[in-house]
Protein backbone atom coordinates (compact mmCIF):
# COMPACT_ATOMS: atom_id res chain seq x y z
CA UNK A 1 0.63 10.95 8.25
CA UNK A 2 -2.35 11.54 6.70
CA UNK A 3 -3.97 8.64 7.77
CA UNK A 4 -3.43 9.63 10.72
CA UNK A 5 -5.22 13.07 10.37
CA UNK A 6 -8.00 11.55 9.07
CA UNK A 7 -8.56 9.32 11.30
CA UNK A 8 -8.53 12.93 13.77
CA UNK A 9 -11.14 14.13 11.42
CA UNK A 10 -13.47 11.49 11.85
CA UNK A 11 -12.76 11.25 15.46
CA UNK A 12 -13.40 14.85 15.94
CA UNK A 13 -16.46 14.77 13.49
CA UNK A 14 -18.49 12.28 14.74
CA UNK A 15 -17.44 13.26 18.70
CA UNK A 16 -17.75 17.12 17.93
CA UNK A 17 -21.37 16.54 16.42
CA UNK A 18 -22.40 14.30 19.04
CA UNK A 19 -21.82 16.41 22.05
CA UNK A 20 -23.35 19.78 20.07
CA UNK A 21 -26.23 18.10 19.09
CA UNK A 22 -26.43 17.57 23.36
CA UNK A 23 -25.34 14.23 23.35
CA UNK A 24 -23.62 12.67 26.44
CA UNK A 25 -20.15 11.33 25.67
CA UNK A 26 -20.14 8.81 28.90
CA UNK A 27 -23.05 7.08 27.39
CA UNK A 28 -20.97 6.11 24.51
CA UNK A 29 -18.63 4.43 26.42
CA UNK A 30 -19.62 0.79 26.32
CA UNK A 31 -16.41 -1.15 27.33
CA UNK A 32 -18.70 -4.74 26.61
CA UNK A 33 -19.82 -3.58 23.46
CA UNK A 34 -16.06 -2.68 22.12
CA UNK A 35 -14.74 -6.26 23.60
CA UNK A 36 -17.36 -8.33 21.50
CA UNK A 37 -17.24 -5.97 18.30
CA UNK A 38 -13.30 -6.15 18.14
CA UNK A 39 -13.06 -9.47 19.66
CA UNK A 40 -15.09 -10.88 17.73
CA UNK A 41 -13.49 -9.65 14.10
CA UNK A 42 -10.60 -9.82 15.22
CA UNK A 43 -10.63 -13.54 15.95
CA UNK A 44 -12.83 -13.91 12.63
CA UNK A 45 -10.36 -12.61 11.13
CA UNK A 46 -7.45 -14.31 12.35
CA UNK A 47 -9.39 -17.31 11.69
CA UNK A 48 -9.82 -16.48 7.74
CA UNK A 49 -5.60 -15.84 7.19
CA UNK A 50 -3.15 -18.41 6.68
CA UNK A 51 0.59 -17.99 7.66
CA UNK A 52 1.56 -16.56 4.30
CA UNK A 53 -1.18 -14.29 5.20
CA UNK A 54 -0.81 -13.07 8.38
CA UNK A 55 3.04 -12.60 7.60
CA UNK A 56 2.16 -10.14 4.61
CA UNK A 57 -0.29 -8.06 6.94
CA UNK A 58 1.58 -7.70 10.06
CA UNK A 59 4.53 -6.68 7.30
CA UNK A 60 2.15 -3.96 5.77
CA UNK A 61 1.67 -2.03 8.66
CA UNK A 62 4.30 0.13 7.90
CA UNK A 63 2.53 0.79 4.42
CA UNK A 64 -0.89 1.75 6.55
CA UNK A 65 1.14 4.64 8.61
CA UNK A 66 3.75 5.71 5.56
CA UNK A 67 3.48 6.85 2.63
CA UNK A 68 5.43 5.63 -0.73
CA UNK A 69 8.67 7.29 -1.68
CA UNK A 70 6.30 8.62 -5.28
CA UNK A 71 7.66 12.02 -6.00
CA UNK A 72 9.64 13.52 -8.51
CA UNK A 73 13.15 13.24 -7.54
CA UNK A 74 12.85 9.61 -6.88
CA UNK A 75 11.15 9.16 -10.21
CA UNK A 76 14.18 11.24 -11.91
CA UNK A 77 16.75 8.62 -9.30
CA UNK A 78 15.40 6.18 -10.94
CA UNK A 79 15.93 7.32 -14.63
CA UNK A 80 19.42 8.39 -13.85
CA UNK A 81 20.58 5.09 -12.55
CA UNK A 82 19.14 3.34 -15.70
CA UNK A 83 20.53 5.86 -18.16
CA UNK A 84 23.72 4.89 -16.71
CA UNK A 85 23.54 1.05 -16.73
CA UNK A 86 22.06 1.54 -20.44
CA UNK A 87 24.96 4.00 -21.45
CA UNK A 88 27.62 1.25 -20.22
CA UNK A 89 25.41 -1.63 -22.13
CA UNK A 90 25.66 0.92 -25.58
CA UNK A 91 29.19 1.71 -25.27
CA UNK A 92 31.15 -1.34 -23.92
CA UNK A 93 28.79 -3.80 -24.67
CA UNK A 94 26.09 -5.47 -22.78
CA UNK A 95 28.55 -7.97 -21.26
CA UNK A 96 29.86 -4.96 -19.46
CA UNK A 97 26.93 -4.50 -16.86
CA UNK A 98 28.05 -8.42 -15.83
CA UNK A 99 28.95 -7.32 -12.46
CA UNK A 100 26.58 -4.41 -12.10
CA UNK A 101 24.20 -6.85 -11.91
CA UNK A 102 25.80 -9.37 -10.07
CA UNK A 103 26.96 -7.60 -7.37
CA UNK A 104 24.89 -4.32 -7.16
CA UNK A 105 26.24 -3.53 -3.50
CA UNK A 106 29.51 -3.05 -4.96
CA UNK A 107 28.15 -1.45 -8.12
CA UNK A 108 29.24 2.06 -8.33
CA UNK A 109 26.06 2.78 -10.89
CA UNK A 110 24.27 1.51 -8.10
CA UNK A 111 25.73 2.42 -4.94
CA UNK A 112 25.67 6.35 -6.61
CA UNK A 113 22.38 6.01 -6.32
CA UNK A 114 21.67 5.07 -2.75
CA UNK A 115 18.23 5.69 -2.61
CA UNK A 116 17.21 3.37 -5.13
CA UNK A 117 19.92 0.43 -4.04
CA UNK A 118 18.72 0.34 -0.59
CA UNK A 119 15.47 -1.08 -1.94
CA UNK A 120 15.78 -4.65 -3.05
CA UNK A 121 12.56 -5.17 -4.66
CA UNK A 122 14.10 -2.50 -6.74
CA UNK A 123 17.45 -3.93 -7.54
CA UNK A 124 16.41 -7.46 -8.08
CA UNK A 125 13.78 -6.41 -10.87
CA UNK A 126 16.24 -4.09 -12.79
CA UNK A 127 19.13 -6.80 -12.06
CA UNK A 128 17.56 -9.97 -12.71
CA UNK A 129 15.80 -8.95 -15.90
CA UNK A 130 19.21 -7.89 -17.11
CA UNK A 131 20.65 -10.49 -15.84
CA UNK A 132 17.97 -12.91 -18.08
CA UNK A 133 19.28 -10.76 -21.04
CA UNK A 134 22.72 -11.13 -20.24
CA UNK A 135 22.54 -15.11 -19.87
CA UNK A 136 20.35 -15.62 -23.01
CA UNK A 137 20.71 -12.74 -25.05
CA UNK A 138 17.22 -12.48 -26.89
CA UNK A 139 15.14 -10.17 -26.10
CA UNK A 140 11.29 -11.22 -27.11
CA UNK A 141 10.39 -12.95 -23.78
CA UNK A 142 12.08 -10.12 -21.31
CA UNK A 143 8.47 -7.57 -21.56
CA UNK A 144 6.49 -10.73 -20.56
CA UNK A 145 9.30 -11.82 -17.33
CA UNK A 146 8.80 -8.09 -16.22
CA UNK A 147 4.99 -8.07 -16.76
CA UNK A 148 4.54 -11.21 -14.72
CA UNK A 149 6.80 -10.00 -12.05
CA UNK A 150 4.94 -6.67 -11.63
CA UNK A 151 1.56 -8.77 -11.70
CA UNK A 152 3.08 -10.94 -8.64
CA UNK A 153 4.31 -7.88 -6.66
CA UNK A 154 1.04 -6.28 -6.88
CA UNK A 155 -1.12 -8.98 -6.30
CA UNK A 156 0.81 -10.05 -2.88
CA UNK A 157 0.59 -6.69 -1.89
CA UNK A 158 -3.01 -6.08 -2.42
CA UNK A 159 -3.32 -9.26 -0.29
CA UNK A 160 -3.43 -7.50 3.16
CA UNK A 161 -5.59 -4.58 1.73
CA UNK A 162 -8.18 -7.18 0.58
CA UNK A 163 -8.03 -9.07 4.36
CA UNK A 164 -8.22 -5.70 6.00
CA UNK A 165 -11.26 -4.82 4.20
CA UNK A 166 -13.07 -8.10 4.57
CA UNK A 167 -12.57 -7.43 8.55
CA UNK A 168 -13.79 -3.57 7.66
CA UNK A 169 -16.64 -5.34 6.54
CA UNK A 170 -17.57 -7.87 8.88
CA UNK A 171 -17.28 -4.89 11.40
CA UNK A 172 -21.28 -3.77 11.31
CA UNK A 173 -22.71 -7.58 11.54
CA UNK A 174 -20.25 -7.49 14.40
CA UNK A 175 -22.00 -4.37 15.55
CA UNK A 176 -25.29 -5.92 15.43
CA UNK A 177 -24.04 -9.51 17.41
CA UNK A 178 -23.68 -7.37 20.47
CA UNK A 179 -26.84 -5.00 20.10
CA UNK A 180 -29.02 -7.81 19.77
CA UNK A 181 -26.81 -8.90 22.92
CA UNK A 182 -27.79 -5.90 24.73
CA UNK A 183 -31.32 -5.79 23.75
CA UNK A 184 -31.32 -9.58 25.57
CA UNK A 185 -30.12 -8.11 28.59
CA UNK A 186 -32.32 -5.10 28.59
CA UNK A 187 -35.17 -7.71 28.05
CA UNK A 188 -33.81 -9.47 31.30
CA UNK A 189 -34.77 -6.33 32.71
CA UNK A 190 -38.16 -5.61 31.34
CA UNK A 191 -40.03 -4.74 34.80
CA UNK A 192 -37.12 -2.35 35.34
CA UNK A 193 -38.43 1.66 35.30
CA UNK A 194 -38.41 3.29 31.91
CA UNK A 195 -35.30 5.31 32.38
CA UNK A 196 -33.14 2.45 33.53
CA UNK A 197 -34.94 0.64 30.21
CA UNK A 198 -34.10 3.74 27.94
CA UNK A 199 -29.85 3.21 29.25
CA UNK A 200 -29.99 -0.25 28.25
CA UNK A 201 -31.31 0.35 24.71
CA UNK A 202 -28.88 3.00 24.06
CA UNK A 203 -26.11 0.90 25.43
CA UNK A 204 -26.99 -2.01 23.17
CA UNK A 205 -27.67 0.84 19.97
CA UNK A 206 -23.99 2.15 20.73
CA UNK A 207 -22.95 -1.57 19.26
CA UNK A 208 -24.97 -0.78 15.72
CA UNK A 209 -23.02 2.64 15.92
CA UNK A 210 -19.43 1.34 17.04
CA UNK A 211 -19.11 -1.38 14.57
CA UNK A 212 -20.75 1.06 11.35
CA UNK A 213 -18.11 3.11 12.95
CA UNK A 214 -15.30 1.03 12.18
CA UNK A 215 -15.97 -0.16 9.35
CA UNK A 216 -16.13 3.10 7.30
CA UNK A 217 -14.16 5.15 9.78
CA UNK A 218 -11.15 3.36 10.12
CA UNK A 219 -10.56 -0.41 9.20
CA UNK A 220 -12.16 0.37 5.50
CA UNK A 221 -9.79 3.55 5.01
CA UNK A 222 -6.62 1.36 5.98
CA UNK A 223 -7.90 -1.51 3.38
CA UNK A 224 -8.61 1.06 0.96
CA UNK A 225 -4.85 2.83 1.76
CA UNK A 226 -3.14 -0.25 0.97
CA UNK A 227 -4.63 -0.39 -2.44
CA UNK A 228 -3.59 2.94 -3.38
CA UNK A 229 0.21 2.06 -2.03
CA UNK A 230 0.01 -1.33 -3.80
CA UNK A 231 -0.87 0.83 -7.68
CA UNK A 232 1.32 3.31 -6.80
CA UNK A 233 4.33 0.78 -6.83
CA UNK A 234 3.02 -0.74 -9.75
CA UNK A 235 3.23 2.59 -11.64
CA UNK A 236 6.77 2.72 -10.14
CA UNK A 237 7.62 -0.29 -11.66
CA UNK A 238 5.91 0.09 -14.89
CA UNK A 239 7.88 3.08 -16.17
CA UNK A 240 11.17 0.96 -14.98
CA UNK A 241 9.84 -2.24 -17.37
CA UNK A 242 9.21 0.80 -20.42
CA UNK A 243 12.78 1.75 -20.32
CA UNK A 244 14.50 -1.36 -19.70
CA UNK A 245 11.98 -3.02 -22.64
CA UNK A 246 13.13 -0.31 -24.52
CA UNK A 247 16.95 -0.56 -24.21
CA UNK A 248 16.75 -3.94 -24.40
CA UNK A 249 14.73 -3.81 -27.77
CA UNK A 250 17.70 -1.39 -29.37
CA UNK A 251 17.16 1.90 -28.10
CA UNK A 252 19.52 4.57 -27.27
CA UNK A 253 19.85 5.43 -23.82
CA UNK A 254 18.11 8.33 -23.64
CA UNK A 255 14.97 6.97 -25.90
CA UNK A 256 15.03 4.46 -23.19
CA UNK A 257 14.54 6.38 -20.37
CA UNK A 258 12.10 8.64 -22.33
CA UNK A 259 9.85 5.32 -22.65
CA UNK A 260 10.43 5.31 -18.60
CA UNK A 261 9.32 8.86 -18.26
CA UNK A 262 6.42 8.98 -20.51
CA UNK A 263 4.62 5.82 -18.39
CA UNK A 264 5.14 7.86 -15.14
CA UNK A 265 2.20 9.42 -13.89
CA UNK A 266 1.53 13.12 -14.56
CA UNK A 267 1.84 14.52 -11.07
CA UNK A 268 5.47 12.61 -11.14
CA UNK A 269 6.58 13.09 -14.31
CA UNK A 270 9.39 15.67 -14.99
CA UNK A 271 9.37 17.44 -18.22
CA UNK A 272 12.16 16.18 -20.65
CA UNK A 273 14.68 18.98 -19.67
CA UNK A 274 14.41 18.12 -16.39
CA UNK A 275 15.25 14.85 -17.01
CA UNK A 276 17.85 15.50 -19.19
CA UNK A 277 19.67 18.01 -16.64
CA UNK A 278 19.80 15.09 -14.52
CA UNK A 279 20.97 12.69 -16.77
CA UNK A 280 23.76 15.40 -16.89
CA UNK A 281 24.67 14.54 -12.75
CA UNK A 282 24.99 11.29 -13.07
């Protein structure tokens, strides 16, 4: 959503100032100018993705025009679903998670949590690192499985934020292809009268102007957008890799989700009682 009101914002700045300042919106539209500017990146760009790529962008869309579930209560979710796996570990044994793990869809830890279970990035990273501990039972390699997991997940997703912003970027040479296009044709037409001249030139300016445009008015602010999305998660998942370090290391269940809780960010991060009155739910 709030992409999508600043997108308005620059829209109605750059329109709004334009016409005030006595400018005439018609001259602005250029239909040629727009075909080679986006054409053009757009098949440049195209041209710079492979599959892999090109599967991961048209898959991050979604991330462009959302936002991240980041807030409190999801934070708090999150904590009360691993207080609970790391209660059973501490008081039946770690054995006893066995099929919490295995079978999360039939988990009732999980499935009480529905929120959190219906994402399975989510509930493969919590299962499978248990899962590790479970199988081998030491615990001195499990921080390192979880850091390199996190370092995957954010560097796939920061894959389409980096494409996006090369296009974003390509987006003003683009602008200048088709004014020097439109400065040829207005040269075709040099024995034309000055104010048949003077529409040409600011025709083939409106290219400079469309692709700047672009670049830092829209395609750079999605780039950019998919960066933030891409840390966000990876502050998610770092507060999950505290606790579950933690438990794993020896902790009681609640020290363990206090290691989870003091790695969330400050705007997310619920004050101890707050946690522990949710701990108290279930």
């Amino acid at each position: 959503m709030l992409i999508i009101i600043g997108f308005i914002v620059v829209i109605g700045s750059v329109v709004g100032g334009y016409i005030l300042s006595g400018g005439n919106l018609l001259v602005l539209i250029q239909p040629g100018e727009f075909i080679i500017i986006l054409g053009a990146a757009l098949g440049a760009f195209v041209a710079s993705q492979t599959k892999y790529t090109m599967g991961l962008i048209l898959k991050s869309f979604k991330r462009i025009f959302g936002d991240p579930a980041s807030s409190k209560t999801y934070y708090l979710d999150t904590l009360a679903l691993l207080y609970a796996l790391f209660t059973k570990m501490h008081r039946e044994g770690v054995i006893s998670i066995e099929s919490d793990v295995e079978k999360p869809e039939s988990s009732s830890i999980f499935t009480k949590h529905p929120g959190i279970s219906k994402n399975a990035a989510t509930v493969n990273f919590i299962g499978d690192t248990l899962r590790v501990y479970l199988t081998t039972g030491a615990p001195e390699d499990i921080d390192n499985l979880m850091t390199s997991d996190m370092k995957i997940m954010e560097d796939e997703e920061l894959l389409p934020a980096h494409a996006i912003s090369h296009m974003a970027e390509s987006m003003p040479g683009m602008g200048i292809v088709a004014c020097v296009l439109g400065v040829v044709l207005t040269m075709g037409q040099i024995d034309a009268p000055p104010a048949v001249l003077g529409h040409h030139i600011g025709a083939a300016l409106v290219g400079t102007f469309v692709g700047i445009l672009f670049c830092y008015g829209f395609f750079g602010p999605m780039g950019a957008k998919l960066e933030a999305s891409a840390e966000e998660h990876h502050f998610y998942y770092n507060a999950i890799k505290e606790a579950v370090a933690a438990a794993i290391r020896g902790s009681t269940p609640i020290i363990a989700v206090e290691y989870g809780r003091r790695a969330i960010p400050q705007t997310f991060r619920p004050t101890f009682n707050e946690m522990e009155e949710r701990l108290k739910t279930g």
